[in-house]
N, C-alpha and C. Protein backbone atom coordinates (compact mmCIF):
# COMPACT_ATOMS: atom_id res chain seq x y z
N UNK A 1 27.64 -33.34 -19.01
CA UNK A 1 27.88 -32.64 -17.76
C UNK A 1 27.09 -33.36 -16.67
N UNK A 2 27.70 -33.52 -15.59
CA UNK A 2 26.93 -34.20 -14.29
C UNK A 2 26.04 -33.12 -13.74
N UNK A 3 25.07 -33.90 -13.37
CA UNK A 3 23.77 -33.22 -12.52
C UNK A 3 24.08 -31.78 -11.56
N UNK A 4 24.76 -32.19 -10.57
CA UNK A 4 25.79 -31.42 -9.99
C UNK A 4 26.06 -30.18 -10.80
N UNK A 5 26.70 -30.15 -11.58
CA UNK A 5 27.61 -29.39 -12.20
C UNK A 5 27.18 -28.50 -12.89
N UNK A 6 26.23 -29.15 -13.60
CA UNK A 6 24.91 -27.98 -14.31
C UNK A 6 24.68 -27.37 -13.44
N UNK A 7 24.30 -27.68 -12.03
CA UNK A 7 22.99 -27.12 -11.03
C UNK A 7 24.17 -26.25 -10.46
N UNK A 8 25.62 -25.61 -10.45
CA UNK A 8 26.24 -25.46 -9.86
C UNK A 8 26.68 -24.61 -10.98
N UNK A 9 26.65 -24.41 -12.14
CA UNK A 9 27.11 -23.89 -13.54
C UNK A 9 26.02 -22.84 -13.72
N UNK A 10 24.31 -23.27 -13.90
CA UNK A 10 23.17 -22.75 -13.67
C UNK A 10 23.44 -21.38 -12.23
N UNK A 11 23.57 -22.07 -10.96
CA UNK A 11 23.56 -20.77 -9.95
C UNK A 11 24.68 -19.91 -10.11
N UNK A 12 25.67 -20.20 -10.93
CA UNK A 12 26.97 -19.17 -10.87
C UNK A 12 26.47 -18.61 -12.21
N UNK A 13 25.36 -18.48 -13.29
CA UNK A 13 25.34 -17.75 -13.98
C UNK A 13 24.50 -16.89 -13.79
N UNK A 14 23.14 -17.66 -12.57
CA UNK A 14 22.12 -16.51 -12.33
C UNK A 14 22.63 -15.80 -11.49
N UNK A 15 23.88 -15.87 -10.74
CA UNK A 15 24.23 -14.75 -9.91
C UNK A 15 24.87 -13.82 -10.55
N UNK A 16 25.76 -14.22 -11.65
CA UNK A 16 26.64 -13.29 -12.57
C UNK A 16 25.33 -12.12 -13.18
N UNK A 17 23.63 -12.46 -13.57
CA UNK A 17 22.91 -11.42 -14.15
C UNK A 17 22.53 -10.96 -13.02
N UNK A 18 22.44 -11.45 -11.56
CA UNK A 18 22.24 -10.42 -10.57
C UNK A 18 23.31 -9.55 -10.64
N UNK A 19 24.57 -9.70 -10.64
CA UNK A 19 25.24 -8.58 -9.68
C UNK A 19 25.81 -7.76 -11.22
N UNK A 20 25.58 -8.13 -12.42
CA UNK A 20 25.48 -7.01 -13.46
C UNK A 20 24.09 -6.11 -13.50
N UNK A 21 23.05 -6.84 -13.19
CA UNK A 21 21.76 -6.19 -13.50
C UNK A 21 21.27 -5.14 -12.42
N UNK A 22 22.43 -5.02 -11.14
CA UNK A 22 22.20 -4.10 -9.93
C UNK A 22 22.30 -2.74 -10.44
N UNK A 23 21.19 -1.97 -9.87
CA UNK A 23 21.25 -0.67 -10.11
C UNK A 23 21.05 -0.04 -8.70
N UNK A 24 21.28 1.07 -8.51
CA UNK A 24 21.03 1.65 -7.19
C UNK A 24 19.58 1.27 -7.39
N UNK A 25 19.20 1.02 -5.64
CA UNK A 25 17.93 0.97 -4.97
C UNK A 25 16.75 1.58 -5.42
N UNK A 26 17.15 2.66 -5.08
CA UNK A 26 16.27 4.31 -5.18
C UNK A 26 15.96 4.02 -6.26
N UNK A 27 15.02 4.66 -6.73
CA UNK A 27 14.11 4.96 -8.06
C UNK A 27 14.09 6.40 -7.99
N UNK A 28 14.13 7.40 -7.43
CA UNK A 28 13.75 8.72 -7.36
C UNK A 28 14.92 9.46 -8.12
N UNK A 29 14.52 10.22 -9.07
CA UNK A 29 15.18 11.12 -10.33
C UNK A 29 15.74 11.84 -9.53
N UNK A 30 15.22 12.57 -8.46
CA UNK A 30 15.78 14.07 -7.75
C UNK A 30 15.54 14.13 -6.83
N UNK A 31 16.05 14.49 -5.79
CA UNK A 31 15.08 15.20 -4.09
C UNK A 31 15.19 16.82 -4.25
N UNK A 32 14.48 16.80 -3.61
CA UNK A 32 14.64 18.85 -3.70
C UNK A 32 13.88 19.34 -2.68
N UNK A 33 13.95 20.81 -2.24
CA UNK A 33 13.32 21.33 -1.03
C UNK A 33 12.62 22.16 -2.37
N UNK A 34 11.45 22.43 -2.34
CA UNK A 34 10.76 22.92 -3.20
C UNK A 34 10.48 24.53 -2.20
N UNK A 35 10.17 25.65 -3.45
CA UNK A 35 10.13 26.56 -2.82
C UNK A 35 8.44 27.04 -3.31
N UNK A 36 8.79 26.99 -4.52
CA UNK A 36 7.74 27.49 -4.96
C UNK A 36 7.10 26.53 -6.24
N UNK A 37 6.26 26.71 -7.29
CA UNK A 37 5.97 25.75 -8.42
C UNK A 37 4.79 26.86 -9.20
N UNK A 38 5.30 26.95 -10.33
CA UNK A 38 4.79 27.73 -11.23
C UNK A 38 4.28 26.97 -12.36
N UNK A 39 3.12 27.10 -12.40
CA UNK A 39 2.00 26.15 -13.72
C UNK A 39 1.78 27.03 -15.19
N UNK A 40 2.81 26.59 -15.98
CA UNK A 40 1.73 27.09 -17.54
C UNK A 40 0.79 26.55 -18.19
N UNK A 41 -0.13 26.57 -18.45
CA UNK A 41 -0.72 28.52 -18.32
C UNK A 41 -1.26 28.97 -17.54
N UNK A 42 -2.02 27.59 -16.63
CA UNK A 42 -2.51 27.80 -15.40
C UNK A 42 -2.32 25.91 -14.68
N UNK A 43 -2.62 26.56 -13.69
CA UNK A 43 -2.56 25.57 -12.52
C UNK A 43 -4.14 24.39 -12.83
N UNK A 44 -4.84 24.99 -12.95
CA UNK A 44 -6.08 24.41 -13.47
C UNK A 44 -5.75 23.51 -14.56
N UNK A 45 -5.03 23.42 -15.96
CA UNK A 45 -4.47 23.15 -17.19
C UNK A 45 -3.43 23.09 -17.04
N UNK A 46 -2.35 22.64 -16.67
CA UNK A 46 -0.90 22.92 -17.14
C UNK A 46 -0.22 22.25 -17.66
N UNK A 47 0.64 22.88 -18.72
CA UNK A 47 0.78 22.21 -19.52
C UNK A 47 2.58 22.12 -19.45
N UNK A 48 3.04 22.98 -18.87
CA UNK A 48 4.45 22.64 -18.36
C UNK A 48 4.55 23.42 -16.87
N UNK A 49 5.51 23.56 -16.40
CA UNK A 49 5.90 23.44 -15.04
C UNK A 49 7.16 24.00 -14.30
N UNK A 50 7.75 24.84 -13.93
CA UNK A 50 8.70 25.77 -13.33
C UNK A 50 8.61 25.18 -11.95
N UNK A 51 9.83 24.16 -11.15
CA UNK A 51 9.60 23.83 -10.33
C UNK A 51 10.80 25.00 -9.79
N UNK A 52 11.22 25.68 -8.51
CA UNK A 52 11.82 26.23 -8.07
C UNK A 52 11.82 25.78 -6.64
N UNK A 53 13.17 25.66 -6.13
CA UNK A 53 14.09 25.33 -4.84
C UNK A 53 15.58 24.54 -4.97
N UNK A 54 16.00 24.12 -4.17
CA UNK A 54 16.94 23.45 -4.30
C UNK A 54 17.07 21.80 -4.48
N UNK A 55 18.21 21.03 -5.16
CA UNK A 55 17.71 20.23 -6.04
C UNK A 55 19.17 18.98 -6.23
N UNK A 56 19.28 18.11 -5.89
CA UNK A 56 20.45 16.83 -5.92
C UNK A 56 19.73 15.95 -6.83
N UNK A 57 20.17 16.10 -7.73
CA UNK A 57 19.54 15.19 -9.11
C UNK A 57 20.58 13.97 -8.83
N UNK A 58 19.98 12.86 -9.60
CA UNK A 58 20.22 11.13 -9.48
C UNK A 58 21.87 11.57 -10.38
N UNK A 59 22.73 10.60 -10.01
CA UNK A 59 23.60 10.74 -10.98
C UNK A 59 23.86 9.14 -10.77
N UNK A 60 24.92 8.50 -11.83
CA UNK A 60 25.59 6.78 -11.95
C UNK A 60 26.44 7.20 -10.53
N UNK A 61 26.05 6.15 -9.75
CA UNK A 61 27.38 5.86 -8.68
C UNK A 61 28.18 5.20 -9.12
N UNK A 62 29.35 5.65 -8.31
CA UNK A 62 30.63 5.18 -8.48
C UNK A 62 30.31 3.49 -8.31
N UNK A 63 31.47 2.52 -8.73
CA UNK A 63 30.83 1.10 -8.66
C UNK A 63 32.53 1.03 -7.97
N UNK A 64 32.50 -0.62 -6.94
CA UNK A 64 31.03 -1.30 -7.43
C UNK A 64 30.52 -1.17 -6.19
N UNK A 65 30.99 -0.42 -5.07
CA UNK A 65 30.28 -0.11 -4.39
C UNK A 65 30.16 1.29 -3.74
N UNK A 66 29.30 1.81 -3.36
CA UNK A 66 29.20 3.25 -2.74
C UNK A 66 27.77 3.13 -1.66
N UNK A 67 28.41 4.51 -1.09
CA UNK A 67 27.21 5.06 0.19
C UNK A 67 25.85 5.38 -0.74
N UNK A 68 24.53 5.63 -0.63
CA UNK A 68 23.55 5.65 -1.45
C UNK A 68 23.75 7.07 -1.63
N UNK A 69 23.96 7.92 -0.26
CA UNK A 69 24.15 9.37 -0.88
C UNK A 69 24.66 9.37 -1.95
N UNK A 70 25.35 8.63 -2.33
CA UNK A 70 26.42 9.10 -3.72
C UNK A 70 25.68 8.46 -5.12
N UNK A 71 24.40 8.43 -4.70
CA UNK A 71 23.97 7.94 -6.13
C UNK A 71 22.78 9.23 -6.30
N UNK A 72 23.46 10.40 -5.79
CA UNK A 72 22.85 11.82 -5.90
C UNK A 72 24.37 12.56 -6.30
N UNK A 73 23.38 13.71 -7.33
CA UNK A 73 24.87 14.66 -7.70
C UNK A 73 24.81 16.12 -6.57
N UNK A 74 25.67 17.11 -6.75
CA UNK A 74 25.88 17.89 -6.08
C UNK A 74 24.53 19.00 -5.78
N UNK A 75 24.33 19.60 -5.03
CA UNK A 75 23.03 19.96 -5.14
C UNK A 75 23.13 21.50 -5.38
N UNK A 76 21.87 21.96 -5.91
CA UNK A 76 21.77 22.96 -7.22
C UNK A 76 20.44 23.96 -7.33
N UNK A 77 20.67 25.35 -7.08
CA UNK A 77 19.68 26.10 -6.64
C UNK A 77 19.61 26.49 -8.27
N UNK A 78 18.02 26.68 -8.45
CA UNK A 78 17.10 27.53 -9.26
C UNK A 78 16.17 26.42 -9.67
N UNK A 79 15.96 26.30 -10.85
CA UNK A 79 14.88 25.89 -11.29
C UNK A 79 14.81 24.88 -12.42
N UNK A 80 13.65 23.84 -12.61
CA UNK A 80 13.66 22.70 -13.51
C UNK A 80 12.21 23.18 -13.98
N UNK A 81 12.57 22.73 -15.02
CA UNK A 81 11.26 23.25 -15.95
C UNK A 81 10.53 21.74 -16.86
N UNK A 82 9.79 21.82 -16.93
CA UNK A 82 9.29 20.27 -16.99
C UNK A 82 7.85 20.41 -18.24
N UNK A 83 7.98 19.81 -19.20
CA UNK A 83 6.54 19.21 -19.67
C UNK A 83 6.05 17.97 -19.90
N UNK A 84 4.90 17.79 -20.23
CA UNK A 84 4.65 16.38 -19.68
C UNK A 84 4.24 15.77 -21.20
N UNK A 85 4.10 14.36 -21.45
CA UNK A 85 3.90 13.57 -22.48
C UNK A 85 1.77 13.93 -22.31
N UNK A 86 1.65 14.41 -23.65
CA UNK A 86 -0.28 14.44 -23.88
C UNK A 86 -0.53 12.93 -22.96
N UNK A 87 0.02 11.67 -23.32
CA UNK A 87 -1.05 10.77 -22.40
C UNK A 87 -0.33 10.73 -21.03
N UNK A 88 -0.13 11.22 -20.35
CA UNK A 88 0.81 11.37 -19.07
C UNK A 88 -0.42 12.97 -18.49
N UNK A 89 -0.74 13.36 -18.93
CA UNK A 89 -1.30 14.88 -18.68
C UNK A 89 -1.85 14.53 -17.17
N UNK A 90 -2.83 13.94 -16.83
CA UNK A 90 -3.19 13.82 -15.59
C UNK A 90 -2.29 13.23 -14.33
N UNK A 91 -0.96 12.33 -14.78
CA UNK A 91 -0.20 12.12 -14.04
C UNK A 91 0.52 13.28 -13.53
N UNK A 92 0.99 13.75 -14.54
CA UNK A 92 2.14 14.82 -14.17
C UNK A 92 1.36 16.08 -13.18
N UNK A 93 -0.31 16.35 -13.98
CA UNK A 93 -0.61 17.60 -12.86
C UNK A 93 -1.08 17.26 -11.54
N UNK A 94 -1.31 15.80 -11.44
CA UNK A 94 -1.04 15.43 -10.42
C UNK A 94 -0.02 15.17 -9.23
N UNK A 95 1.08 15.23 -9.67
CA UNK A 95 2.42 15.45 -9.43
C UNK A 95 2.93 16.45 -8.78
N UNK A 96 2.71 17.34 -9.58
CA UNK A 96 2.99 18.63 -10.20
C UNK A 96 1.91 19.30 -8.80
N UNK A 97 0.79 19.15 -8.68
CA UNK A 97 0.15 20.00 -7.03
C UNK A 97 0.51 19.01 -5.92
N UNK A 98 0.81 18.03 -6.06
CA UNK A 98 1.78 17.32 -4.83
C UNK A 98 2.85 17.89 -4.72
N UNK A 99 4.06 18.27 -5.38
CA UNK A 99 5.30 19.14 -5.30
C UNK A 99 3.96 20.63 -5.10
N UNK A 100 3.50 21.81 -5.73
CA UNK A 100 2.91 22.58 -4.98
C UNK A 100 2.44 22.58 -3.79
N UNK A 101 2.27 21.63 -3.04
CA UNK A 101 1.59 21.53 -1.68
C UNK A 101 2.70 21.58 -0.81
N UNK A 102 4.09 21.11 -0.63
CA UNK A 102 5.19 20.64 -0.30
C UNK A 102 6.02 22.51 -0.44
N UNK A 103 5.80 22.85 -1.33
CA UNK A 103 6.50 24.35 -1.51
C UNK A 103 6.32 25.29 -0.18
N UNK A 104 7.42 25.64 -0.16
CA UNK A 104 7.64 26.41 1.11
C UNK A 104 7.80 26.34 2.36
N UNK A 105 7.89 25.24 2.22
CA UNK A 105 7.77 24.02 3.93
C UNK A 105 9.01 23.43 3.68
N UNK A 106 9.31 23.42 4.95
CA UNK A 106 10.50 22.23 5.43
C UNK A 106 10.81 20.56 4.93
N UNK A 107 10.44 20.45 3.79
CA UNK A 107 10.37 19.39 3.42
C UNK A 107 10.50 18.81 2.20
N UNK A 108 11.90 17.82 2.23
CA UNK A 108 12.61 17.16 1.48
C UNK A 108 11.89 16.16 0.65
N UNK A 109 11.42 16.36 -1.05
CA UNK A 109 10.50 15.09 -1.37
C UNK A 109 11.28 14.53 -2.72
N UNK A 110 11.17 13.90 -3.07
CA UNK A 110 11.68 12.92 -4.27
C UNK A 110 10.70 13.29 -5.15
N UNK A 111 10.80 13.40 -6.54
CA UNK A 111 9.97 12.79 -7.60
C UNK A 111 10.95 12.57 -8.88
N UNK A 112 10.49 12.01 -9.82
CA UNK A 112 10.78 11.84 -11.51
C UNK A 112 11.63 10.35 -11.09
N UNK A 113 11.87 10.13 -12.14
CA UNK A 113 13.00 8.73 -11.89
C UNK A 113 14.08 9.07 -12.42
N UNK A 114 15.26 8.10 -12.02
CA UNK A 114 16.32 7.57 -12.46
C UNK A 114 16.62 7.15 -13.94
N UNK A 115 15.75 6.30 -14.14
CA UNK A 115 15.21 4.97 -15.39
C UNK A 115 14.20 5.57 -16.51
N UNK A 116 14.79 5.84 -17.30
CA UNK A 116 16.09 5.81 -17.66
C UNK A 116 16.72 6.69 -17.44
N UNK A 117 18.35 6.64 -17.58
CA UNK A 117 19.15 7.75 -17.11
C UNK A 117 18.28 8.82 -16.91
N UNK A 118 18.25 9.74 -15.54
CA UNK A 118 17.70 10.87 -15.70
C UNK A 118 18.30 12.22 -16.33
N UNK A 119 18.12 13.01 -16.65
CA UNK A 119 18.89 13.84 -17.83
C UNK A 119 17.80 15.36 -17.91
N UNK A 120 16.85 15.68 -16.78
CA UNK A 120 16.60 16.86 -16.77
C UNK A 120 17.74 17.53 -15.84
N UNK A 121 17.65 19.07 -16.08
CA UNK A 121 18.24 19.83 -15.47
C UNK A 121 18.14 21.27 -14.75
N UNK A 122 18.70 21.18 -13.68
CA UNK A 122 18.57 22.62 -12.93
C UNK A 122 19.26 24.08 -13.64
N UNK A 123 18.13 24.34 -14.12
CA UNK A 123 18.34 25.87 -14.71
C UNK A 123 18.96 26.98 -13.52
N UNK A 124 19.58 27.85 -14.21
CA UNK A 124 20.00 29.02 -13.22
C UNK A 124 18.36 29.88 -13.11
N UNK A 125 19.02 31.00 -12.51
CA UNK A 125 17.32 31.39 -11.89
C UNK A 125 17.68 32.59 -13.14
N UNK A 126 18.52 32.81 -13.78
CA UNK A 126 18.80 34.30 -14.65
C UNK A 126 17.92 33.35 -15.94
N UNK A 127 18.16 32.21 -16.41
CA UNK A 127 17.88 31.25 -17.31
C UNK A 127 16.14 32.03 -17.85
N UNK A 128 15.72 31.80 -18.80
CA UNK A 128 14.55 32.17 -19.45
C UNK A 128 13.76 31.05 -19.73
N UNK A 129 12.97 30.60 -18.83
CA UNK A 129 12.49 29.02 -19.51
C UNK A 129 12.12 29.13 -20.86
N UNK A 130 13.13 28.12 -21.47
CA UNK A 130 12.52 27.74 -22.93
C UNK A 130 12.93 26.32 -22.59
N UNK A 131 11.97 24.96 -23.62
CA UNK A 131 12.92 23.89 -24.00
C UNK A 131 12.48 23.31 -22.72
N UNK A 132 11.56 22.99 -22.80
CA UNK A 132 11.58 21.67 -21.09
C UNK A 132 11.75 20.68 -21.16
N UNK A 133 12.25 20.12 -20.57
CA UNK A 133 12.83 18.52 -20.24
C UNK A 133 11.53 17.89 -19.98
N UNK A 134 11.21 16.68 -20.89
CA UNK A 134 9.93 16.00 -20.51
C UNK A 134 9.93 15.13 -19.19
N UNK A 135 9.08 15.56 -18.11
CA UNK A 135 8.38 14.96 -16.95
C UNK A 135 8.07 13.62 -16.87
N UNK A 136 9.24 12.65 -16.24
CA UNK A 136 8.94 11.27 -16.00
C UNK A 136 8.54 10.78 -15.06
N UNK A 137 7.49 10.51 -14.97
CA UNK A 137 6.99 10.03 -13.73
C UNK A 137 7.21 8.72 -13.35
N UNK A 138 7.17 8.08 -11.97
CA UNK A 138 7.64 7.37 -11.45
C UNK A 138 6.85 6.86 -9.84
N UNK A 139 7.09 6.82 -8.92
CA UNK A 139 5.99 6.55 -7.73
C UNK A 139 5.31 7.39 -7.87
N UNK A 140 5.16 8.72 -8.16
CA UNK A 140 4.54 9.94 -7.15
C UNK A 140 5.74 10.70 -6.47
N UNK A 141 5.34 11.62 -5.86
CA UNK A 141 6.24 12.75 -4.59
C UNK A 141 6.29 11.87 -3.31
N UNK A 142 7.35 11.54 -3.40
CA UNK A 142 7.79 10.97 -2.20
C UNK A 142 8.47 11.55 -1.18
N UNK A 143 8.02 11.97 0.63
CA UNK A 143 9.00 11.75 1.15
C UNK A 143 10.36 11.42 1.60
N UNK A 144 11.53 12.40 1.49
CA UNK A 144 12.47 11.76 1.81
C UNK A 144 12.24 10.57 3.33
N UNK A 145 12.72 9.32 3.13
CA UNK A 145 13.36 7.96 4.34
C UNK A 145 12.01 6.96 3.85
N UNK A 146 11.87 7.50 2.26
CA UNK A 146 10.79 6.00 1.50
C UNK A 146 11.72 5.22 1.35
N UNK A 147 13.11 5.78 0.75
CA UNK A 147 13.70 4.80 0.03
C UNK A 147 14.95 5.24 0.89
N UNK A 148 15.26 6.17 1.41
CA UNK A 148 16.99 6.32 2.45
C UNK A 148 16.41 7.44 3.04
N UNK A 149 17.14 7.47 4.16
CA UNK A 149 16.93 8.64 5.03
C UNK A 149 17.44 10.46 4.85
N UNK A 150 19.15 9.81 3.68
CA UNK A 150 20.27 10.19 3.45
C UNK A 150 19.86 12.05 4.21
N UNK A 151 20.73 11.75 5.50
CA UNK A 151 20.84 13.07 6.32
C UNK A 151 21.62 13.65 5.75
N UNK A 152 23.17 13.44 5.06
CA UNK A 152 23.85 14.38 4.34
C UNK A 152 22.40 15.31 3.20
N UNK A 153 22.31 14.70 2.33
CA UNK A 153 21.86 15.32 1.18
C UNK A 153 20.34 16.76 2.11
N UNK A 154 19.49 15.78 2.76
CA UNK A 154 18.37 16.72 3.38
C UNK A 154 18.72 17.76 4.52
N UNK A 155 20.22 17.54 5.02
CA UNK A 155 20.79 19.03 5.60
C UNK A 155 21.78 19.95 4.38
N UNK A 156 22.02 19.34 3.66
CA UNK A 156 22.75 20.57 2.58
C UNK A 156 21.61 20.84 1.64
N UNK A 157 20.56 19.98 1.62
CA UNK A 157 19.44 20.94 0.89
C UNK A 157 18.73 21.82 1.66
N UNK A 158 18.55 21.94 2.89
CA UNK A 158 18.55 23.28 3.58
C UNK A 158 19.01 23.84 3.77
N UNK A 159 20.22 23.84 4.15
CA UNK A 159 20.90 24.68 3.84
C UNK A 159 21.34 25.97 2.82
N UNK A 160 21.09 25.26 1.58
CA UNK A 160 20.99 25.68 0.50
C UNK A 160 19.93 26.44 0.29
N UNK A 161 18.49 26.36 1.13
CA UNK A 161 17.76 27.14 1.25
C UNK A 161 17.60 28.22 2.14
N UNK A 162 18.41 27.77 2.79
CA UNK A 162 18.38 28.97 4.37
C UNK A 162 17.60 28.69 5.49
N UNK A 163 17.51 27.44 5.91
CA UNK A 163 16.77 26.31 6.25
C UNK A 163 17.58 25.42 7.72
């Protein structure tokens, strides 16, 4: 093979693992308007987590291309219930009073990831927490417009709150 041709064979394959290896941007599992956040057994110790407000969990976007809003699913009032991995314990209750601080206020924050598939879920509020979805952490509680601004999703999550 000529010099050329490799070097020209070479860039058309590293672009082929870029544009398979694209995943949405965002890293953030969920945004949600948090209302409230309930600590078992206590807030001091906790060892799982009742997050309550409204809630647009990560879903696969449509390919191969879409608006970023759409790499959020429909958004979903009650509650996610969460425990955390024993060596994760200080991450998550750290987390975990960052979303408490954010409760009850006007304000749209991200946490958990995407990666892998995210796969917790918004309980109804009749629901009895049992069975929590283990707590993946990821940046921290982020501000919604770290990673998009997405005005659709942060006016129908107030909405959804009465907001």
């Amino acid at each position: 093979m000529k010099p050329g041709k490799k070097v020209l064979g070479l860039a058309a394959a590293a672009a082929l693992l870029m544009v398979v290896g694209v995943k949405a941007s965002d890293p953030v599992g969920v945004y949600a308007m948090v209302e409230r956040v309930v600590f078992e057994p206590s807030e001091a110790a906790p060892k799982n987590v009742q997050i309550w407000g409204a809630f647009t969990p990560s879903v696969e976007p449509p390919r191969p291309t879409y608006k970023p809003e759409q790499a959020y699913g429909p958004i979903e009032r009650g509650y996610m219930y969460f425990t955390c991995a024993a060596d994760k314990a200080k991450v998550c209750a750290a987390e975990w009073s960052d979303l408490n601080s954010v409760a009850g206020k006007s304000e749209v924050v991200g946490f958990s990831s995407r990666w892998p598939r995210f796969t917790a879920r918004v309980r109804p509020a009749s629901e009895t927490p049992a069975s929590p979805d283990t707590y993946i952490s990821n940046f921290g509680v982020v501000k919604v417009g770290k990673y998009g601004d997405y005005p659709t999703l942060v006016a129908a999550l107030k909405a959804a709150i009465g907001r």
